[in-house]
PDB file of N, CA and C in Angstrom:
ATOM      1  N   UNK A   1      43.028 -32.390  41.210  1.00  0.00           N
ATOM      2  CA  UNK A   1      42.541 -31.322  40.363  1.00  0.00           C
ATOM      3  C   UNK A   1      41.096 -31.643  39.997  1.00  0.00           C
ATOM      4  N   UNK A   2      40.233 -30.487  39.854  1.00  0.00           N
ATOM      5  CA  UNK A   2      38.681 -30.797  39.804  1.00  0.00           C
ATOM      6  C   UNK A   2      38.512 -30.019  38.583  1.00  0.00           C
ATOM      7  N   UNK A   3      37.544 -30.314  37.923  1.00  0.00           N
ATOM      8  CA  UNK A   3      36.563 -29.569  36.847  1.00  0.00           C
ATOM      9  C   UNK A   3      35.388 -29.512  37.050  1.00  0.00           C
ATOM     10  N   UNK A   4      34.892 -28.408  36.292  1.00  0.00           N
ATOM     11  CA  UNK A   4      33.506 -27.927  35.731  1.00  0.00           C
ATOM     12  C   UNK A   4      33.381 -27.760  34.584  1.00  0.00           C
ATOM     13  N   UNK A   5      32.522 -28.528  34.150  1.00  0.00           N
ATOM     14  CA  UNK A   5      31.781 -28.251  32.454  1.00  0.00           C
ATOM     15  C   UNK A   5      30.830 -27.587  32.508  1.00  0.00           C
ATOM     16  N   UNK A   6      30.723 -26.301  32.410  1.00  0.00           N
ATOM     17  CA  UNK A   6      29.691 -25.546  31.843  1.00  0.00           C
ATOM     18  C   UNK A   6      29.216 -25.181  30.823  1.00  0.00           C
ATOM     19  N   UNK A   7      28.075 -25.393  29.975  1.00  0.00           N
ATOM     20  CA  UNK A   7      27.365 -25.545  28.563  1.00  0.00           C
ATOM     21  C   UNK A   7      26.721 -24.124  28.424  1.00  0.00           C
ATOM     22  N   UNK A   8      27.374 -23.185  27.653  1.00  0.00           N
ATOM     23  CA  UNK A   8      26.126 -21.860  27.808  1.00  0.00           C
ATOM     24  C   UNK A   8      24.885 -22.292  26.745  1.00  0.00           C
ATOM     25  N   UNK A   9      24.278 -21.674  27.466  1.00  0.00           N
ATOM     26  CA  UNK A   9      22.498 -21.860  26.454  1.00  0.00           C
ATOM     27  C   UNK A   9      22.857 -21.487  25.038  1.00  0.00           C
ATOM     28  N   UNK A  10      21.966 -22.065  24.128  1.00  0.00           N
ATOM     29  CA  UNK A  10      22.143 -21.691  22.883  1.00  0.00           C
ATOM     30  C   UNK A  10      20.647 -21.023  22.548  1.00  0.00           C
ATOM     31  N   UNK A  11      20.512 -20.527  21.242  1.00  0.00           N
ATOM     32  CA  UNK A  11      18.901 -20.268  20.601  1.00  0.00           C
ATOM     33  C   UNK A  11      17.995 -21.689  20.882  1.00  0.00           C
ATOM     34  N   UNK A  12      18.305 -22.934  20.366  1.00  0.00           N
ATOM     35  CA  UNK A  12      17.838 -23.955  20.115  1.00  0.00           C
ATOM     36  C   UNK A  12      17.719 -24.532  21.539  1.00  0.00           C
ATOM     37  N   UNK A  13      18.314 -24.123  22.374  1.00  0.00           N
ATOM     38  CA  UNK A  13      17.972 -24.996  23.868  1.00  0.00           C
ATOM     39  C   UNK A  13      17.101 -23.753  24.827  1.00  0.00           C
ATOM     40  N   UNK A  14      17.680 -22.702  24.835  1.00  0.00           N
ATOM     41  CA  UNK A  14      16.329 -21.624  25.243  1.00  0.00           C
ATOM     42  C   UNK A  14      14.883 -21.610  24.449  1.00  0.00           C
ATOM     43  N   UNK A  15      14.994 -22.035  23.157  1.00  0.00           N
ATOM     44  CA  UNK A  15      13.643 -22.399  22.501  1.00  0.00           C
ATOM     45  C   UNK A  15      13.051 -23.888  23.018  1.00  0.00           C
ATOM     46  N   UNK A  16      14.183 -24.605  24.218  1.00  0.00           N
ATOM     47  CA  UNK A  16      13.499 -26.016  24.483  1.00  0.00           C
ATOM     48  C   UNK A  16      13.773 -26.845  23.241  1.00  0.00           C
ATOM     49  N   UNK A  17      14.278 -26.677  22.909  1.00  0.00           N
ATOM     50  CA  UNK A  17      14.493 -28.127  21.610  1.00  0.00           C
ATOM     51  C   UNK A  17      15.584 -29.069  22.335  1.00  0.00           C
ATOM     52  N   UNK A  18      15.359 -30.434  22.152  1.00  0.00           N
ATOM     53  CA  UNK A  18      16.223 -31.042  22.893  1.00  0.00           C
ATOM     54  C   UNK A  18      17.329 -31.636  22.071  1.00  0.00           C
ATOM     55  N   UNK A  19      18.293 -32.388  22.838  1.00  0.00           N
ATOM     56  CA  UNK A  19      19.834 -32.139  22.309  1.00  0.00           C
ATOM     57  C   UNK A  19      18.986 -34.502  21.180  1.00  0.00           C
ATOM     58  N   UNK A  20      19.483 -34.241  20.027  1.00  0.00           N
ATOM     59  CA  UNK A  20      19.312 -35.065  19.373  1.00  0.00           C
ATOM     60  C   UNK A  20      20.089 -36.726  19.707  1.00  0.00           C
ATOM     61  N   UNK A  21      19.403 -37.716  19.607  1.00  0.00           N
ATOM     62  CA  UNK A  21      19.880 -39.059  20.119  1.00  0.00           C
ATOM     63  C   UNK A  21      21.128 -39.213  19.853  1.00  0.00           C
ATOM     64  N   UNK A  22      22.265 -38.697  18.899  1.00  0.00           N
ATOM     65  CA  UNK A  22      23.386 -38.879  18.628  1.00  0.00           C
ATOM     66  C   UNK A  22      23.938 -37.916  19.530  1.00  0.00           C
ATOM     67  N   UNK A  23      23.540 -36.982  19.464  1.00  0.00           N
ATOM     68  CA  UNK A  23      24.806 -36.372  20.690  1.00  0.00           C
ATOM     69  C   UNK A  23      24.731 -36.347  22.108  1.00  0.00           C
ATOM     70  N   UNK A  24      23.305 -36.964  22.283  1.00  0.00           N
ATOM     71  CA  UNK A  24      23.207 -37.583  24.148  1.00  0.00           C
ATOM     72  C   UNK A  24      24.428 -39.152  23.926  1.00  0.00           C
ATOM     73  N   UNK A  25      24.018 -39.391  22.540  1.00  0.00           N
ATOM     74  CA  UNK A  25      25.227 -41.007  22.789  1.00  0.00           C
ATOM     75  C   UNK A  25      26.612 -40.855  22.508  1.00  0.00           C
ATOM     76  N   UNK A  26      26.838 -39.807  22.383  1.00  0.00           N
ATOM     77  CA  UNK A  26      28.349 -39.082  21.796  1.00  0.00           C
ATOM     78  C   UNK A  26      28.884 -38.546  23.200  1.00  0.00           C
ATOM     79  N   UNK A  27      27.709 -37.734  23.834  1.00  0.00           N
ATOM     80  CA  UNK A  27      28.000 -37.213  25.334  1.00  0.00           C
ATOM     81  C   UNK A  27      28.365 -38.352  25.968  1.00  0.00           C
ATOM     82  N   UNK A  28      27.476 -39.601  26.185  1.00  0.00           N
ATOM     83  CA  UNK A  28      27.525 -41.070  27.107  1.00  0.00           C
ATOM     84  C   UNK A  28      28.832 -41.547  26.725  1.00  0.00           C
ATOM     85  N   UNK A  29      29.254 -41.067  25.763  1.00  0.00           N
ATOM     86  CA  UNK A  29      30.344 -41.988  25.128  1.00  0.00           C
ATOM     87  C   UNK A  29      31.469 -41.604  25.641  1.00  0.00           C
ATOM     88  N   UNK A  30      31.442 -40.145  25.733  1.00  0.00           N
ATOM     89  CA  UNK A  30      32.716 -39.218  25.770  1.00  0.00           C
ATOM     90  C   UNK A  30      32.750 -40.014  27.374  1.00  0.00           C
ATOM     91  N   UNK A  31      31.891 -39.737  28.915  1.00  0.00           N
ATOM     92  CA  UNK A  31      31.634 -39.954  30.098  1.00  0.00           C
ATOM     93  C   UNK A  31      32.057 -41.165  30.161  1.00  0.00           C
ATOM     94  N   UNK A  32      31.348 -42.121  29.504  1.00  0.00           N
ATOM     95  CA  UNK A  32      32.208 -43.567  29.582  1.00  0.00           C
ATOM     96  C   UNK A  32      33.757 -43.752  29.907  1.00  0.00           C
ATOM     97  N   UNK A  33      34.425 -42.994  28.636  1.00  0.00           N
ATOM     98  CA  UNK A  33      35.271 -42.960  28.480  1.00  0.00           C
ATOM     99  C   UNK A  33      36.248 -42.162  29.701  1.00  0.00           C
ATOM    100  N   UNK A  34      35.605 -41.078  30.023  1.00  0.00           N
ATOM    101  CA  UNK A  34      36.615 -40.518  31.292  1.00  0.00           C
ATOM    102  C   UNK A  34      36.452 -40.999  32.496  1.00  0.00           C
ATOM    103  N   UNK A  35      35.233 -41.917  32.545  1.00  0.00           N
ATOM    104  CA  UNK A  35      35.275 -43.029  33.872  1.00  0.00           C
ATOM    105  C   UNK A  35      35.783 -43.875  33.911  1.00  0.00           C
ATOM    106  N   UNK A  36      36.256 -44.270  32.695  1.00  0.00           N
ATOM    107  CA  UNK A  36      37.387 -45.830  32.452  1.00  0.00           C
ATOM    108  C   UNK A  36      38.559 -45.259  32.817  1.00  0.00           C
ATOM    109  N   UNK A  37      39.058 -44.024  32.553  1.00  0.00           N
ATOM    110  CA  UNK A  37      40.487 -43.451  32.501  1.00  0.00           C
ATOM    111  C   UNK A  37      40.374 -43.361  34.201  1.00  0.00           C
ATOM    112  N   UNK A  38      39.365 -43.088  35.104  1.00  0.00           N
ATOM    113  CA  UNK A  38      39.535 -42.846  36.075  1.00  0.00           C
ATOM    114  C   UNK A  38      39.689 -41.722  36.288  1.00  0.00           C
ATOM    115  N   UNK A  39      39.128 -40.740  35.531  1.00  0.00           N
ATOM    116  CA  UNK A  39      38.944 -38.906  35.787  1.00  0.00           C
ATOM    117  C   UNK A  39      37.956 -38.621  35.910  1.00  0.00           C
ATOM    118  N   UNK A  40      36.717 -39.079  35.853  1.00  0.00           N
ATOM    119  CA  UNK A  40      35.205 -39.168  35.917  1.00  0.00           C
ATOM    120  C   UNK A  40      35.120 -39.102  37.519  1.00  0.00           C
ATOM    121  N   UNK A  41      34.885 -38.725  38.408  1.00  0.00           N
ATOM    122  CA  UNK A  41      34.459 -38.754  39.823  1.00  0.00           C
ATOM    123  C   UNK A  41      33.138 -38.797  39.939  1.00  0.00           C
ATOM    124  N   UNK A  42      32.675 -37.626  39.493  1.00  0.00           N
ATOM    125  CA  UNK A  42      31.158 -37.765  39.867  1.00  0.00           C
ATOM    126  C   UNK A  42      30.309 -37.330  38.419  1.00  0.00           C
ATOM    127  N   UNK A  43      29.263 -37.324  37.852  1.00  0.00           N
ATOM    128  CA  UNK A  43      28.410 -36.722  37.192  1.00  0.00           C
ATOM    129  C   UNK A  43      27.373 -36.214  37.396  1.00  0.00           C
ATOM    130  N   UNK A  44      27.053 -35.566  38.863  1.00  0.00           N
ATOM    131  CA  UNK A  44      25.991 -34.548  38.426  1.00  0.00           C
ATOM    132  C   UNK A  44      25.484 -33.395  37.811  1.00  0.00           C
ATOM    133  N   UNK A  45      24.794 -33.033  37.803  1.00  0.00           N
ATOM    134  CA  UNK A  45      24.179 -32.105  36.827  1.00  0.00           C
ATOM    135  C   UNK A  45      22.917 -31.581  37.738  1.00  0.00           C
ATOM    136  N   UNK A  46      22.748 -29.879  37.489  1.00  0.00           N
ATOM    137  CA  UNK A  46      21.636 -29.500  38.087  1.00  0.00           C
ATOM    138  C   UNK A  46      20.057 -30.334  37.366  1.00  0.00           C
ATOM    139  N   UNK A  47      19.442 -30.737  38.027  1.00  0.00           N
ATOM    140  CA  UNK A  47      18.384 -31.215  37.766  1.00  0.00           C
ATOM    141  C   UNK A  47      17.528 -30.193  36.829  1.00  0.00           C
ATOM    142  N   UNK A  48      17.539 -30.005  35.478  1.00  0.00           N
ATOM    143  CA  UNK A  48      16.572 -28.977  34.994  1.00  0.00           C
ATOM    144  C   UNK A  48      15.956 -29.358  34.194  1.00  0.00           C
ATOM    145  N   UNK A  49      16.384 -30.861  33.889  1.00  0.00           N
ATOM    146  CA  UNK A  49      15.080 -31.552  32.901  1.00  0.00           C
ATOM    147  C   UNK A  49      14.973 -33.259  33.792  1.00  0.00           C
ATOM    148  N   UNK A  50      14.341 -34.012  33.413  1.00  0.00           N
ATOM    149  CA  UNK A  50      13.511 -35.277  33.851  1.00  0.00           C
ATOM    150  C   UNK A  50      14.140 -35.910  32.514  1.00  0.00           C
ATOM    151  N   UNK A  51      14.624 -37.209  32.794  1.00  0.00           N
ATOM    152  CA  UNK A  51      14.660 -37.809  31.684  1.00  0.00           C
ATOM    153  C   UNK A  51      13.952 -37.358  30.631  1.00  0.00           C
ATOM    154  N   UNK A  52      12.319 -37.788  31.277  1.00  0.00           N
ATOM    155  CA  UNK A  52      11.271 -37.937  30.054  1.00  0.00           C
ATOM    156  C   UNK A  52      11.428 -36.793  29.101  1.00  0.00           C
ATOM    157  N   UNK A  53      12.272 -35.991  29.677  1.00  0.00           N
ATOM    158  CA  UNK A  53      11.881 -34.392  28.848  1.00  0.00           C
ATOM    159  C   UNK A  53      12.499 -34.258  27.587  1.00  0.00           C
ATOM    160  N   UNK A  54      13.228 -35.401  27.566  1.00  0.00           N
ATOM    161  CA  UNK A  54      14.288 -35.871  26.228  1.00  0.00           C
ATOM    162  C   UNK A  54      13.674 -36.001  25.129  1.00  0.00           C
ATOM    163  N   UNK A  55      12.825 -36.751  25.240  1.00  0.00           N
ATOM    164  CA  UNK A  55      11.870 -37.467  24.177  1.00  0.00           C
ATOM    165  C   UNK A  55      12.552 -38.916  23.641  1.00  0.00           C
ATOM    166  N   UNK A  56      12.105 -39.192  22.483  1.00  0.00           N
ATOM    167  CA  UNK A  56      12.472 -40.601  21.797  1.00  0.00           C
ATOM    168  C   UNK A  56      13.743 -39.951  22.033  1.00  0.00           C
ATOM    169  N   UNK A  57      14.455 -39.209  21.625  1.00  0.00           N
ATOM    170  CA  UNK A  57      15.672 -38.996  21.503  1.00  0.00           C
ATOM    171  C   UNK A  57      17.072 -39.764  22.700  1.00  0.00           C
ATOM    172  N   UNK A  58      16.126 -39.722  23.647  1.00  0.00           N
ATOM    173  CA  UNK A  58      16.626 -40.484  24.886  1.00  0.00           C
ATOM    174  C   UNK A  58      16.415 -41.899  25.519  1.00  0.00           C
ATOM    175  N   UNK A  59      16.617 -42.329  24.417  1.00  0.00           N
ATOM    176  CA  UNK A  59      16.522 -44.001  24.273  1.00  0.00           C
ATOM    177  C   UNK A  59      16.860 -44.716  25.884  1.00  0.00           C
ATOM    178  N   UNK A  60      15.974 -45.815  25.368  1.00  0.00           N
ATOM    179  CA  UNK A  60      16.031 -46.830  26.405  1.00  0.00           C
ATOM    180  C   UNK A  60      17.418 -47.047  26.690  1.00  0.00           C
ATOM    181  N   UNK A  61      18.088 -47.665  25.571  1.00  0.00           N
ATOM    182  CA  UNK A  61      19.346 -47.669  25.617  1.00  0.00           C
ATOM    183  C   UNK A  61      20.485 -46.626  26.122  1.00  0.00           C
ATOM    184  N   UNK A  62      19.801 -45.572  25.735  1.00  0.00           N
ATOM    185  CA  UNK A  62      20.689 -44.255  26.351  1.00  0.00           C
ATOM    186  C   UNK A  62      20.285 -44.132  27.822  1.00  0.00           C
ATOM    187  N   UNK A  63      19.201 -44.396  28.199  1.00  0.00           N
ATOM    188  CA  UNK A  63      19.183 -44.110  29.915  1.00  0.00           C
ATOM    189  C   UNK A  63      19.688 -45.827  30.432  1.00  0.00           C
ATOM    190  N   UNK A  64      19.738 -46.409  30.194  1.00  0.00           N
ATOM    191  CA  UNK A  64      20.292 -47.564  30.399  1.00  0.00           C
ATOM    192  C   UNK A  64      22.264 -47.295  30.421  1.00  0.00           C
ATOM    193  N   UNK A  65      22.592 -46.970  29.550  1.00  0.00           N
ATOM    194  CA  UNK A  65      23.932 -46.647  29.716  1.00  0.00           C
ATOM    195  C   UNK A  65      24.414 -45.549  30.692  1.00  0.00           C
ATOM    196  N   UNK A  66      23.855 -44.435  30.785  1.00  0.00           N
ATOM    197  CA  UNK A  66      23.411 -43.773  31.848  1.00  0.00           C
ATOM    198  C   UNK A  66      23.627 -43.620  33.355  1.00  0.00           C
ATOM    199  N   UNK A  67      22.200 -44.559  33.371  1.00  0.00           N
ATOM    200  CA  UNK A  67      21.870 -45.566  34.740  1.00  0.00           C
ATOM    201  C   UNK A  67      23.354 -46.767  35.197  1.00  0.00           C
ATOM    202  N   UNK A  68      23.905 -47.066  34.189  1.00  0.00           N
ATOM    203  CA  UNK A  68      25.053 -47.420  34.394  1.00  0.00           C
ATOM    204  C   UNK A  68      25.932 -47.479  34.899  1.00  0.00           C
ATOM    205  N   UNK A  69      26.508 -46.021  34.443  1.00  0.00           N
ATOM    206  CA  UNK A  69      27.134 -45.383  34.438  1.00  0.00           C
ATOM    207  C   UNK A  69      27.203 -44.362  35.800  1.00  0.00           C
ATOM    208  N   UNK A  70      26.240 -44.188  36.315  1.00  0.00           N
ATOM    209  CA  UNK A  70      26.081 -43.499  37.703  1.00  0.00           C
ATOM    210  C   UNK A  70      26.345 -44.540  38.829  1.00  0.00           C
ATOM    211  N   UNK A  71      25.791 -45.277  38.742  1.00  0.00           N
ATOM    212  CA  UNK A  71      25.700 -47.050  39.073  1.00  0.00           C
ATOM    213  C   UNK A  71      27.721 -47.164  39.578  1.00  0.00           C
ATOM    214  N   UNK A  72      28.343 -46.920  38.552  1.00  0.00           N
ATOM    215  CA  UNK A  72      29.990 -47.298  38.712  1.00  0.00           C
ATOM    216  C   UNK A  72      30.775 -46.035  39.241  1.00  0.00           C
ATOM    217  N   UNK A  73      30.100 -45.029  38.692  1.00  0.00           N
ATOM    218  CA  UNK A  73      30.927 -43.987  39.451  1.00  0.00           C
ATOM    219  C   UNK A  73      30.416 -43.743  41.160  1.00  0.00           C
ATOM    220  N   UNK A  74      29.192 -43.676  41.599  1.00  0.00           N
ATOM    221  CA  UNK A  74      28.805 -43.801  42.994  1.00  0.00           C
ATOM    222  C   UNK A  74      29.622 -45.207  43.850  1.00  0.00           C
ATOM    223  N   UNK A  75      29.408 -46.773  43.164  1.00  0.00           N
ATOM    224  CA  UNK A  75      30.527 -47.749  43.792  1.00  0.00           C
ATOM    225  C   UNK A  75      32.029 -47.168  44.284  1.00  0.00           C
ATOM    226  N   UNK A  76      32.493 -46.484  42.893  1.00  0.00           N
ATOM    227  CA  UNK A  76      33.935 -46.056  43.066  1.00  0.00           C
ATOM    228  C   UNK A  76      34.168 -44.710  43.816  1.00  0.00           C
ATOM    229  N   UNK A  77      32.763 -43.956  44.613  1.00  0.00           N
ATOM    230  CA  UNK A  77      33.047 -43.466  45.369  1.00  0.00           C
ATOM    231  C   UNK A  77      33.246 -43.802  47.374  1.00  0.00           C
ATOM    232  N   UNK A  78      32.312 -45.023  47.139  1.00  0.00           N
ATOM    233  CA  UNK A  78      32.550 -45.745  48.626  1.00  0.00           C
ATOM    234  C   UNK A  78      33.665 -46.536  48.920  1.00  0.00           C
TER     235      UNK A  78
END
């Protein structure tokens, strides 16, 4: 069985405001978590922002967990 998460736009993300450091680490957290369970397959995402486009909000630490995190799910696809 497969999924899709689709996020509809809000006011605040069509105005470009970006999603705040707690809920990119709440998102990482949730992903963590469904890659440990082994329901996580893949995580891409259409490319529509660049890291950088995050701002501070997108901590070292947060692209580090991330980077990780893509890192274990690509292994567990070969």
């Amino acid at each position: 069985m497969r999924f899709m998460i689709l996020a509809k736009a809000s006011k605040a993300s069509e105005a470009g405001q970006m999603p705040s450091e707690r809920l990119l680490a709440e998102m990482g957290q949730y992903n963590e978590e469904l890659m440990k369970a082994g329901v996580l397959r893949a995580g891409e995402i259409r490319q529509v922002f660049e890291a950088g486009d995050f701002g501070a909000e997108f901590t070292p630490e947060l692209r580090e967990a991330e980077a990780r995190m893509r890192e274990k799910i690509a292994r567990g696809r070969n």
